[in-house]
PDB file of N, CA and C in Angstrom:
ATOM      1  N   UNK A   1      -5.749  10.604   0.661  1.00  0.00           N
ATOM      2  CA  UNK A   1      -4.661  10.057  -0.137  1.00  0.00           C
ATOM      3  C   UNK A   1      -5.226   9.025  -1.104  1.00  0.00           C
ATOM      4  N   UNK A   2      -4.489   8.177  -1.648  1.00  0.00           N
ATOM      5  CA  UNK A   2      -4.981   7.059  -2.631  1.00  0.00           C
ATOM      6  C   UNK A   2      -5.487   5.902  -2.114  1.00  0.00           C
ATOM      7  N   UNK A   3      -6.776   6.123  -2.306  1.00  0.00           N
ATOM      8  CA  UNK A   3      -6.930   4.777  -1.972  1.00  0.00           C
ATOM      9  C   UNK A   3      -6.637   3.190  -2.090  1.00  0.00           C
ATOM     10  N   UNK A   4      -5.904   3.140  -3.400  1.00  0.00           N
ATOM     11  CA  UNK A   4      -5.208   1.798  -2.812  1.00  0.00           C
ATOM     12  C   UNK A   4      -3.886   1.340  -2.549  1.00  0.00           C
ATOM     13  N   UNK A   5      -3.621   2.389  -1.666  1.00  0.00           N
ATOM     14  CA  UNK A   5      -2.793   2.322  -0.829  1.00  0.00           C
ATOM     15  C   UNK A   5      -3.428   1.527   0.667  1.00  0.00           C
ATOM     16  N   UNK A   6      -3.184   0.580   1.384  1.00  0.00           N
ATOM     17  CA  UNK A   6      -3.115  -0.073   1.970  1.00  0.00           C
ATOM     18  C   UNK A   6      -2.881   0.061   3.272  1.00  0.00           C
ATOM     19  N   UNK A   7      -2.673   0.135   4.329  1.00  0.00           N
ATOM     20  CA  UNK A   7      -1.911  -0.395   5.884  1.00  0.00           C
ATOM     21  C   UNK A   7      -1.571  -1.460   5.513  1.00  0.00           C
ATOM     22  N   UNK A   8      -0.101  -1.392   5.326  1.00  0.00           N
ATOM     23  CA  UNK A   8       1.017  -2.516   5.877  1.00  0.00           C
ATOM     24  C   UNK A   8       1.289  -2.560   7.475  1.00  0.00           C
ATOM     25  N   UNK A   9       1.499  -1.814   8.130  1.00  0.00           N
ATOM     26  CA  UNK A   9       1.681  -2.133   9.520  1.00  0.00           C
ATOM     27  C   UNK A   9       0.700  -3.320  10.698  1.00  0.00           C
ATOM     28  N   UNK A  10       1.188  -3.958  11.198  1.00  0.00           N
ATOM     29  CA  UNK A  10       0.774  -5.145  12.361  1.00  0.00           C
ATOM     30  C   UNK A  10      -0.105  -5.920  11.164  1.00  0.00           C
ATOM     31  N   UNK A  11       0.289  -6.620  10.654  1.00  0.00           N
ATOM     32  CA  UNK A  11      -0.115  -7.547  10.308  1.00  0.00           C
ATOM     33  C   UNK A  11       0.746  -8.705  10.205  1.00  0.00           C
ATOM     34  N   UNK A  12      -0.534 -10.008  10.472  1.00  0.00           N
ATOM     35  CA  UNK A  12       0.229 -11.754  10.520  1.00  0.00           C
ATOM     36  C   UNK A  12      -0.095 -12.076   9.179  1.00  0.00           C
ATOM     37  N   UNK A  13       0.498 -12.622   8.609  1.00  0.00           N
ATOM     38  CA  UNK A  13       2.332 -12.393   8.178  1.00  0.00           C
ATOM     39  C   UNK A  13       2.218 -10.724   8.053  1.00  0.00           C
ATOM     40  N   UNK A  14       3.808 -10.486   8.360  1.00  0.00           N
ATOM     41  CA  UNK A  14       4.187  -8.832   7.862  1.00  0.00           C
ATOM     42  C   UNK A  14       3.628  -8.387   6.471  1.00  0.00           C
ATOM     43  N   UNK A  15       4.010  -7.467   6.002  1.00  0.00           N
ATOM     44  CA  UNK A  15       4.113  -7.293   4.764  1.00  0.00           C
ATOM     45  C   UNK A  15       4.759  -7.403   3.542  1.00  0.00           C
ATOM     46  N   UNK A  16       4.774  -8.268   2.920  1.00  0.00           N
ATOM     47  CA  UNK A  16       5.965  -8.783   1.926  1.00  0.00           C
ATOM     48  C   UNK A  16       6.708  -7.503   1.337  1.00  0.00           C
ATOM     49  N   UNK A  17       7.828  -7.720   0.502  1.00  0.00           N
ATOM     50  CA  UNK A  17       8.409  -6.462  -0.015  1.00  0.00           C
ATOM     51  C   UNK A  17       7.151  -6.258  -1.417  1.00  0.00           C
ATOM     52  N   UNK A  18       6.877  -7.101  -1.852  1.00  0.00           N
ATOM     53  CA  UNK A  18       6.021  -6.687  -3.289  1.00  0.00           C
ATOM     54  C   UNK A  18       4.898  -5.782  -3.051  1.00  0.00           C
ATOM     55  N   UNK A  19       4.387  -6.213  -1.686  1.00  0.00           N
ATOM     56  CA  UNK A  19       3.307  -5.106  -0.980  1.00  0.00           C
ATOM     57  C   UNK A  19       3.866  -3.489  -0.766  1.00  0.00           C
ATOM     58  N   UNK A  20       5.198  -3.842   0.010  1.00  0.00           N
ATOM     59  CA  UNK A  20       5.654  -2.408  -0.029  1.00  0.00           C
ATOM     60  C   UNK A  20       6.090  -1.659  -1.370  1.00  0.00           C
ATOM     61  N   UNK A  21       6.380  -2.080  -2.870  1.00  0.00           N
ATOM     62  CA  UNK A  21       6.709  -2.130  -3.613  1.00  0.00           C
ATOM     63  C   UNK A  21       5.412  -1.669  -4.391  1.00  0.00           C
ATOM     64  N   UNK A  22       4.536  -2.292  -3.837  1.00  0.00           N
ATOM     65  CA  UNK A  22       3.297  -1.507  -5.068  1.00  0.00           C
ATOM     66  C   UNK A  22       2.698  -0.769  -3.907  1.00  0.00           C
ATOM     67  N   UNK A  23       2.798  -0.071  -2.957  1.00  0.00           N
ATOM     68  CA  UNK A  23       2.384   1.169  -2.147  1.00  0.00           C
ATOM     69  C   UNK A  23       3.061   2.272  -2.686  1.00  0.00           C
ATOM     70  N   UNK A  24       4.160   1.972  -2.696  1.00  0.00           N
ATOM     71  CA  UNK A  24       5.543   2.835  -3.485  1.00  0.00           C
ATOM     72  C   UNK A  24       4.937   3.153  -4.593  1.00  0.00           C
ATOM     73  N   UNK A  25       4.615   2.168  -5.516  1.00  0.00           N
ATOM     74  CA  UNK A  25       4.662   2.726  -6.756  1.00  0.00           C
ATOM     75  C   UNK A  25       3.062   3.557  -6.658  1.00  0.00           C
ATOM     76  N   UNK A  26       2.068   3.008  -5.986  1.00  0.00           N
ATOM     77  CA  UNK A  26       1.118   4.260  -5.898  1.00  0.00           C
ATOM     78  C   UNK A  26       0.877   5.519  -5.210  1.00  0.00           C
ATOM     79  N   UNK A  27       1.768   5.158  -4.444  1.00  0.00           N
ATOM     80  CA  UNK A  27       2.728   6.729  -4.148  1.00  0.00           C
ATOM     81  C   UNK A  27       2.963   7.898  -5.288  1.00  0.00           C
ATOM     82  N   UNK A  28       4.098   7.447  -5.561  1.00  0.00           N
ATOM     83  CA  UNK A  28       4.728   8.389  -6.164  1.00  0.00           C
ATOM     84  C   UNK A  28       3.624   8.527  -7.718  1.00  0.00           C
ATOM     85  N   UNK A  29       2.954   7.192  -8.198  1.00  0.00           N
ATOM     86  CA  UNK A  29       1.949   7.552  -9.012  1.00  0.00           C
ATOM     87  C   UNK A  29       1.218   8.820  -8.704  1.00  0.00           C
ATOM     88  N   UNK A  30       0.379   9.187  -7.600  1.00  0.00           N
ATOM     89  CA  UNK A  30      -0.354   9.800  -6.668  1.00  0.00           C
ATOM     90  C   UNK A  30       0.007  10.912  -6.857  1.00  0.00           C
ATOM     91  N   UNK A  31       1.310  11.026  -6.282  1.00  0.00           N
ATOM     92  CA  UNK A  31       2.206  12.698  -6.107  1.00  0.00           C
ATOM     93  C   UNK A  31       2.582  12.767  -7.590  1.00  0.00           C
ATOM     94  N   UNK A  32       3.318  12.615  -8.344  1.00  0.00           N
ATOM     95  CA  UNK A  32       3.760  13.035  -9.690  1.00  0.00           C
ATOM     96  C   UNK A  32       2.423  13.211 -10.526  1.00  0.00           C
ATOM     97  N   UNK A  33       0.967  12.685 -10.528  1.00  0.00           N
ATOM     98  CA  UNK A  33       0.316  12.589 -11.824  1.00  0.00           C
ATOM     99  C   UNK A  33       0.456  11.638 -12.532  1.00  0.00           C
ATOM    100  N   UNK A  34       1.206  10.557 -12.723  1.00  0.00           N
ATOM    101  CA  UNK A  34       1.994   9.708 -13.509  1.00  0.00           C
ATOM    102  C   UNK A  34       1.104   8.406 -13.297  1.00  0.00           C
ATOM    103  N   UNK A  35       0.434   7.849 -14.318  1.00  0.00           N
ATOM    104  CA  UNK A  35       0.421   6.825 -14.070  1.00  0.00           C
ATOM    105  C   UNK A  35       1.266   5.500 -14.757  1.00  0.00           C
ATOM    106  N   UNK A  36       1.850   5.755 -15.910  1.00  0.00           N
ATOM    107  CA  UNK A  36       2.863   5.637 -16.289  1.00  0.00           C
ATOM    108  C   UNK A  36       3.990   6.991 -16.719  1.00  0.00           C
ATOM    109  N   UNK A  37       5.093   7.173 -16.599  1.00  0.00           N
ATOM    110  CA  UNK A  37       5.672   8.144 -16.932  1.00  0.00           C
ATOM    111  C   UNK A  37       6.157   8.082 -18.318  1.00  0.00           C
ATOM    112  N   UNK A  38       6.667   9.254 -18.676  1.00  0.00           N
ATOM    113  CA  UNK A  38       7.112   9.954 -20.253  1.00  0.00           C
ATOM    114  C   UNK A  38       8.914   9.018 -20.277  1.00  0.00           C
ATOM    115  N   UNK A  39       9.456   8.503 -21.164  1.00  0.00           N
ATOM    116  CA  UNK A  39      10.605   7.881 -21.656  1.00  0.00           C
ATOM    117  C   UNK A  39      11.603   8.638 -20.365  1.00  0.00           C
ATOM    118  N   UNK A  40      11.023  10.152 -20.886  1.00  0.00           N
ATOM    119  CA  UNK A  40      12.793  11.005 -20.030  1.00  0.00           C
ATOM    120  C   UNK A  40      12.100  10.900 -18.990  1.00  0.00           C
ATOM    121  N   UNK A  41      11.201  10.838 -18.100  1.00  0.00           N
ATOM    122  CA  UNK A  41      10.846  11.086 -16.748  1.00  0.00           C
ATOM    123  C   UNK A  41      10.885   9.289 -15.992  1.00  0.00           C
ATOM    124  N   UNK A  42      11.215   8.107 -17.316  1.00  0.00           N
ATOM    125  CA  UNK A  42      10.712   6.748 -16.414  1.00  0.00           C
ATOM    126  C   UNK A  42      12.400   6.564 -15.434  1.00  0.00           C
ATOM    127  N   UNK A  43      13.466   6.805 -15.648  1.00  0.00           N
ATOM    128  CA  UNK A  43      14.242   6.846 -14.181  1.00  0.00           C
ATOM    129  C   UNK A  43      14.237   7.318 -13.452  1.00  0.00           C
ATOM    130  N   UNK A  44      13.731   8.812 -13.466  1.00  0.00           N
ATOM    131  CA  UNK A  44      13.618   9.370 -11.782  1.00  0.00           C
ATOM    132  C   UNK A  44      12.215   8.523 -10.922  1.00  0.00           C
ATOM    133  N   UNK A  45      11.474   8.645 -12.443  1.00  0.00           N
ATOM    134  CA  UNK A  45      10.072   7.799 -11.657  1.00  0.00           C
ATOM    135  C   UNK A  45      10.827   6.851 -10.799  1.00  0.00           C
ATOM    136  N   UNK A  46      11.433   5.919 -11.593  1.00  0.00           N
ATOM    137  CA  UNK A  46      11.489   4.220 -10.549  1.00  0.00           C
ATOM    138  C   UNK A  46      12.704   4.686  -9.333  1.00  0.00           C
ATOM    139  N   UNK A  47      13.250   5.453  -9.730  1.00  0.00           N
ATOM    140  CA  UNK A  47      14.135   5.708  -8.466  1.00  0.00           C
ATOM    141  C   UNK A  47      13.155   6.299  -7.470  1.00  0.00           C
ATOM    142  N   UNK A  48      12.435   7.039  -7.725  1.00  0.00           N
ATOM    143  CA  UNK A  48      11.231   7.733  -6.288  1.00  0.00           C
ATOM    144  C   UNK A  48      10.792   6.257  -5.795  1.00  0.00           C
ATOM    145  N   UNK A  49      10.314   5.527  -6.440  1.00  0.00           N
ATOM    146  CA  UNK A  49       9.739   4.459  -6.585  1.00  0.00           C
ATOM    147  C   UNK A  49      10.296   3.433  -5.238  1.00  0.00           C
ATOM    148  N   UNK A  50      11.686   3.551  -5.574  1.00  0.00           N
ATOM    149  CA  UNK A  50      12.754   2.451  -4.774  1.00  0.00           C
ATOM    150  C   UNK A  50      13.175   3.683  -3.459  1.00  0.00           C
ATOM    151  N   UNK A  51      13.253   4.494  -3.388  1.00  0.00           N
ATOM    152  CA  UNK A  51      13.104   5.257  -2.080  1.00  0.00           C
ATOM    153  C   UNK A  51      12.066   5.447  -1.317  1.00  0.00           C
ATOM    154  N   UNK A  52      11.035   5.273  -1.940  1.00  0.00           N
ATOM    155  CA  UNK A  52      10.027   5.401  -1.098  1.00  0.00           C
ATOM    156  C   UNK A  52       9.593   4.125  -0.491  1.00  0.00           C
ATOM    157  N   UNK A  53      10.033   2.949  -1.293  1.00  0.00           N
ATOM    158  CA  UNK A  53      10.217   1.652  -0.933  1.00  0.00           C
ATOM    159  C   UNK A  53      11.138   1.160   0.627  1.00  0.00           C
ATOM    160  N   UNK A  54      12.051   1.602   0.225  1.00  0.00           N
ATOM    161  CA  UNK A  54      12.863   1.693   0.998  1.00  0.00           C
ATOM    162  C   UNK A  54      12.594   2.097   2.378  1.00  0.00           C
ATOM    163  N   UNK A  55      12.247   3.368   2.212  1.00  0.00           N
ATOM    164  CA  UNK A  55      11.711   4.275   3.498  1.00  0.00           C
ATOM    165  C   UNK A  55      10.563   3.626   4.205  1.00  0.00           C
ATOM    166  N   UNK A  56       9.874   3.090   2.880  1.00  0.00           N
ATOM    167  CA  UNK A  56       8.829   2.133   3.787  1.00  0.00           C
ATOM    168  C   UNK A  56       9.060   1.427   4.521  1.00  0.00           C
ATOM    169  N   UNK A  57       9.973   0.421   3.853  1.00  0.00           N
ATOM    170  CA  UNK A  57      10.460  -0.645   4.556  1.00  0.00           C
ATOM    171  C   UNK A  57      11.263  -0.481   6.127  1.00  0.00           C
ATOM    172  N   UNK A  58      11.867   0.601   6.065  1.00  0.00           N
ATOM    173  CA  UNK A  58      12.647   0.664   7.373  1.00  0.00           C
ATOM    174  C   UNK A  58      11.650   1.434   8.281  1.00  0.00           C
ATOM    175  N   UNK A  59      10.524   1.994   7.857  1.00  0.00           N
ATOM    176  CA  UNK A  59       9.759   2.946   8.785  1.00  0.00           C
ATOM    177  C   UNK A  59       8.493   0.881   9.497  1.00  0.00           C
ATOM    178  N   UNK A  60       8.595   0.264   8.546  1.00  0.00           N
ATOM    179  CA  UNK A  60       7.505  -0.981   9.011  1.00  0.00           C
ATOM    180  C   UNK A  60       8.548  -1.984   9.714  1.00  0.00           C
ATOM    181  N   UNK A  61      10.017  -1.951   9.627  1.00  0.00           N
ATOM    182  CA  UNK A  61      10.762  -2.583  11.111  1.00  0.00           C
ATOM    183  C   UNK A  61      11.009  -2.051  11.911  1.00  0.00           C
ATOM    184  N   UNK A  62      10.799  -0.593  12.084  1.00  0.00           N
ATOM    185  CA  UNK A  62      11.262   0.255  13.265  1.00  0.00           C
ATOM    186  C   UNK A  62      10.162   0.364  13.930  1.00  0.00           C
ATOM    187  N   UNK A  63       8.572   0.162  13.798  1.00  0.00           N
ATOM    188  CA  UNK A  63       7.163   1.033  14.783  1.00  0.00           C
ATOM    189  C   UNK A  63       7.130  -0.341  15.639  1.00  0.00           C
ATOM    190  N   UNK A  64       6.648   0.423  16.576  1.00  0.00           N
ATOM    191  CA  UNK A  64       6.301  -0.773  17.591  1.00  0.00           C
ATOM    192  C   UNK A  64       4.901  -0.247  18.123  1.00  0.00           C
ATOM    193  N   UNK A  65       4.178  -1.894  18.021  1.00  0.00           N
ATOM    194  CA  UNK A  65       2.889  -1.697  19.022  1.00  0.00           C
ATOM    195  C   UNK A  65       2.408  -2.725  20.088  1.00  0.00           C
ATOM    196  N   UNK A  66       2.039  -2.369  20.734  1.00  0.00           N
ATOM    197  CA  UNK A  66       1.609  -3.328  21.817  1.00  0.00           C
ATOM    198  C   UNK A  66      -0.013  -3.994  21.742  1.00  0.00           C
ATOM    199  N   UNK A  67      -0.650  -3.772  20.268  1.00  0.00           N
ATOM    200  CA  UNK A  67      -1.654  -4.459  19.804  1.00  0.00           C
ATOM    201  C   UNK A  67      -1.557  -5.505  18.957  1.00  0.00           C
ATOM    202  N   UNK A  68      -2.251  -6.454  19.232  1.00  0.00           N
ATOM    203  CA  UNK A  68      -1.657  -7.926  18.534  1.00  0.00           C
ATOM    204  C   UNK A  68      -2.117  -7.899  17.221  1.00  0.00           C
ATOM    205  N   UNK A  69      -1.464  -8.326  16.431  1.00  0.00           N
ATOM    206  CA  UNK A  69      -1.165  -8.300  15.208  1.00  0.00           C
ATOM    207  C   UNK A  69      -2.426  -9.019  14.074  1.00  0.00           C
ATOM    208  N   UNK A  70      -3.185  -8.006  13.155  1.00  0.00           N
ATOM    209  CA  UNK A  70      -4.341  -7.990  12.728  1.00  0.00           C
ATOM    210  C   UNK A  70      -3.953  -9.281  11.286  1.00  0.00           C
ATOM    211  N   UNK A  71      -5.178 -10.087  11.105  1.00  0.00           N
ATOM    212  CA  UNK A  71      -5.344 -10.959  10.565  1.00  0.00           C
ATOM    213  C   UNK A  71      -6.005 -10.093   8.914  1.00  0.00           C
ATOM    214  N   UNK A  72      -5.217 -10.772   8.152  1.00  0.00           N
ATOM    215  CA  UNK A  72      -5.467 -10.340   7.050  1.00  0.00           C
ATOM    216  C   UNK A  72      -6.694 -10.674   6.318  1.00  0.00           C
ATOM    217  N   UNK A  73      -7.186 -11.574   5.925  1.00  0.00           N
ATOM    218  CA  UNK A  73      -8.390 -12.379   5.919  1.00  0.00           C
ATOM    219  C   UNK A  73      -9.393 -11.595   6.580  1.00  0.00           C
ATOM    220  N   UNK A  74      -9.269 -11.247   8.137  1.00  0.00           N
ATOM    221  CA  UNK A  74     -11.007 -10.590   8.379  1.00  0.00           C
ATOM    222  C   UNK A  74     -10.723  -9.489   8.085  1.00  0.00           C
ATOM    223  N   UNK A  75      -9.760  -8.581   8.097  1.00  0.00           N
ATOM    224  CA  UNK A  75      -9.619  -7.196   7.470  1.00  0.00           C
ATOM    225  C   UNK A  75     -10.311  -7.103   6.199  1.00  0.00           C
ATOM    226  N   UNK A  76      -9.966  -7.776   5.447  1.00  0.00           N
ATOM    227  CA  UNK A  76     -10.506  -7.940   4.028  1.00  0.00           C
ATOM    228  C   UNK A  76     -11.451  -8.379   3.823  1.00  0.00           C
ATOM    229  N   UNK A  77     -12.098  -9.189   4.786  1.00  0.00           N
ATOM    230  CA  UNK A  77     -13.566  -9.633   4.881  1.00  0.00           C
ATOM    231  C   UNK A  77     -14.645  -8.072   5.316  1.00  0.00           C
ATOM    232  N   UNK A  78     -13.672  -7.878   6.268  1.00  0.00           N
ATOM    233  CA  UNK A  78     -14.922  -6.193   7.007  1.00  0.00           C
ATOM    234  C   UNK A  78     -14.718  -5.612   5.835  1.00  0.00           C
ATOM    235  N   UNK A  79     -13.762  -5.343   5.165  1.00  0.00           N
ATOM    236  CA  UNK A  79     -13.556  -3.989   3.908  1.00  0.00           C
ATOM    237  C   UNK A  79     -14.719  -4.768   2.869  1.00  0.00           C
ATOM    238  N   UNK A  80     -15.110  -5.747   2.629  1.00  0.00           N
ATOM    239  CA  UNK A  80     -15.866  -6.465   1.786  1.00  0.00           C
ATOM    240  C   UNK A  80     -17.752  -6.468   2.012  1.00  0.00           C
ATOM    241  N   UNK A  81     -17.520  -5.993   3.382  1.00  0.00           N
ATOM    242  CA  UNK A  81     -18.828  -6.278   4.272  1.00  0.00           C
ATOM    243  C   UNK A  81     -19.099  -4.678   3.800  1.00  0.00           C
ATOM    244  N   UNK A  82     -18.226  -3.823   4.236  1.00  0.00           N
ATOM    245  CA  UNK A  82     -18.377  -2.453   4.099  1.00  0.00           C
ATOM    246  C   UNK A  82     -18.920  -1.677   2.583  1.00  0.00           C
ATOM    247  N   UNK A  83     -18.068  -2.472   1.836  1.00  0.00           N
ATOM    248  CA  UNK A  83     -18.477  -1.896   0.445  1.00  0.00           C
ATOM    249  C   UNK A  83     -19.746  -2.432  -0.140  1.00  0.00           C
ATOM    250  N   UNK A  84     -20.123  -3.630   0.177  1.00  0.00           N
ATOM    251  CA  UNK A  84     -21.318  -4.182   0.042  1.00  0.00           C
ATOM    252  C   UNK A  84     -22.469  -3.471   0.152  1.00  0.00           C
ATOM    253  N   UNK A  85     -22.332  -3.067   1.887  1.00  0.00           N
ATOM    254  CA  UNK A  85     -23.307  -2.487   2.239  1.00  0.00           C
ATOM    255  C   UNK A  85     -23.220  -0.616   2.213  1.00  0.00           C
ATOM    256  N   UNK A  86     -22.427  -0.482   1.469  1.00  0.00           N
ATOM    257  CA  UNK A  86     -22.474   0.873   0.928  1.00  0.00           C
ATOM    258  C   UNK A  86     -22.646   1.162  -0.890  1.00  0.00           C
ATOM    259  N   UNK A  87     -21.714   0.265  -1.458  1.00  0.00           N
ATOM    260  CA  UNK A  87     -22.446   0.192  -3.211  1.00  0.00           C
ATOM    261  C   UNK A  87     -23.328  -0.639  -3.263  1.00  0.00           C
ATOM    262  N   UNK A  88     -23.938  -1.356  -2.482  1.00  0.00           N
ATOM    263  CA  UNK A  88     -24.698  -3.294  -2.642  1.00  0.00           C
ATOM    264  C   UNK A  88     -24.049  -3.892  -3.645  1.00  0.00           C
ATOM    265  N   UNK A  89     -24.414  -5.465  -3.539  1.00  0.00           N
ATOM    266  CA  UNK A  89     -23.689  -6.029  -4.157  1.00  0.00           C
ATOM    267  C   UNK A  89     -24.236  -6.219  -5.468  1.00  0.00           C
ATOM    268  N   UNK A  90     -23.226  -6.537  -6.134  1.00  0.00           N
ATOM    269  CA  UNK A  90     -23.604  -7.561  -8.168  1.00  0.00           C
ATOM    270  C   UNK A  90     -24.212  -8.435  -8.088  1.00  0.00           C
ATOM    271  N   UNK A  91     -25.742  -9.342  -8.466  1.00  0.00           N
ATOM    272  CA  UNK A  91     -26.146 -10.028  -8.311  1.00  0.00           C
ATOM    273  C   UNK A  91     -25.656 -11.210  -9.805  1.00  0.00           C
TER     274      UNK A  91
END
């Protein structure tokens, strides 16, 4: 799928709506081709946009896990460690 699309799920703090909001929009970017859409196609765009939002949103208050809830900071630190040591870094 797209990669920057994200895991929102178990994380301290949750996931804000703007997070779910730009997953959405690289969503439906993703599936349509679109990275901006054509005049006649920009309302169905933002309506996919706000449903898929939506759906997000109620699918990230409904899961439940019994693993404690991942820190955002070292997530993003390992994803940082990872790419490093797979492109190396910019000196």
């Amino acid at each position: 799928m797209c990669r920057n699309i994200r895991t929102l799920h178990n994380f301290e703090p949750p996931a804000t709506d703007e997070e779910i909001q730009e997953a959405a929009l690289q969503y439906v970017r993703k599936v349509s081709g679109y990275t901006k859409p054509s005049h006649v196609n920009e309302r169905v765009f933002a309506e996919a946009v706000g449903e898929v939002a939506a759906a997000t949103g109620k699918l990230l208050e409904r899961l439940v896990t019994t693993a404690p809830a991942r820190d955002r900071e070292v997530v993003a630190a390992r994803a940082r460690e990872r790419a490093a040591a797979r492109f190396g870094t910019a000196a």
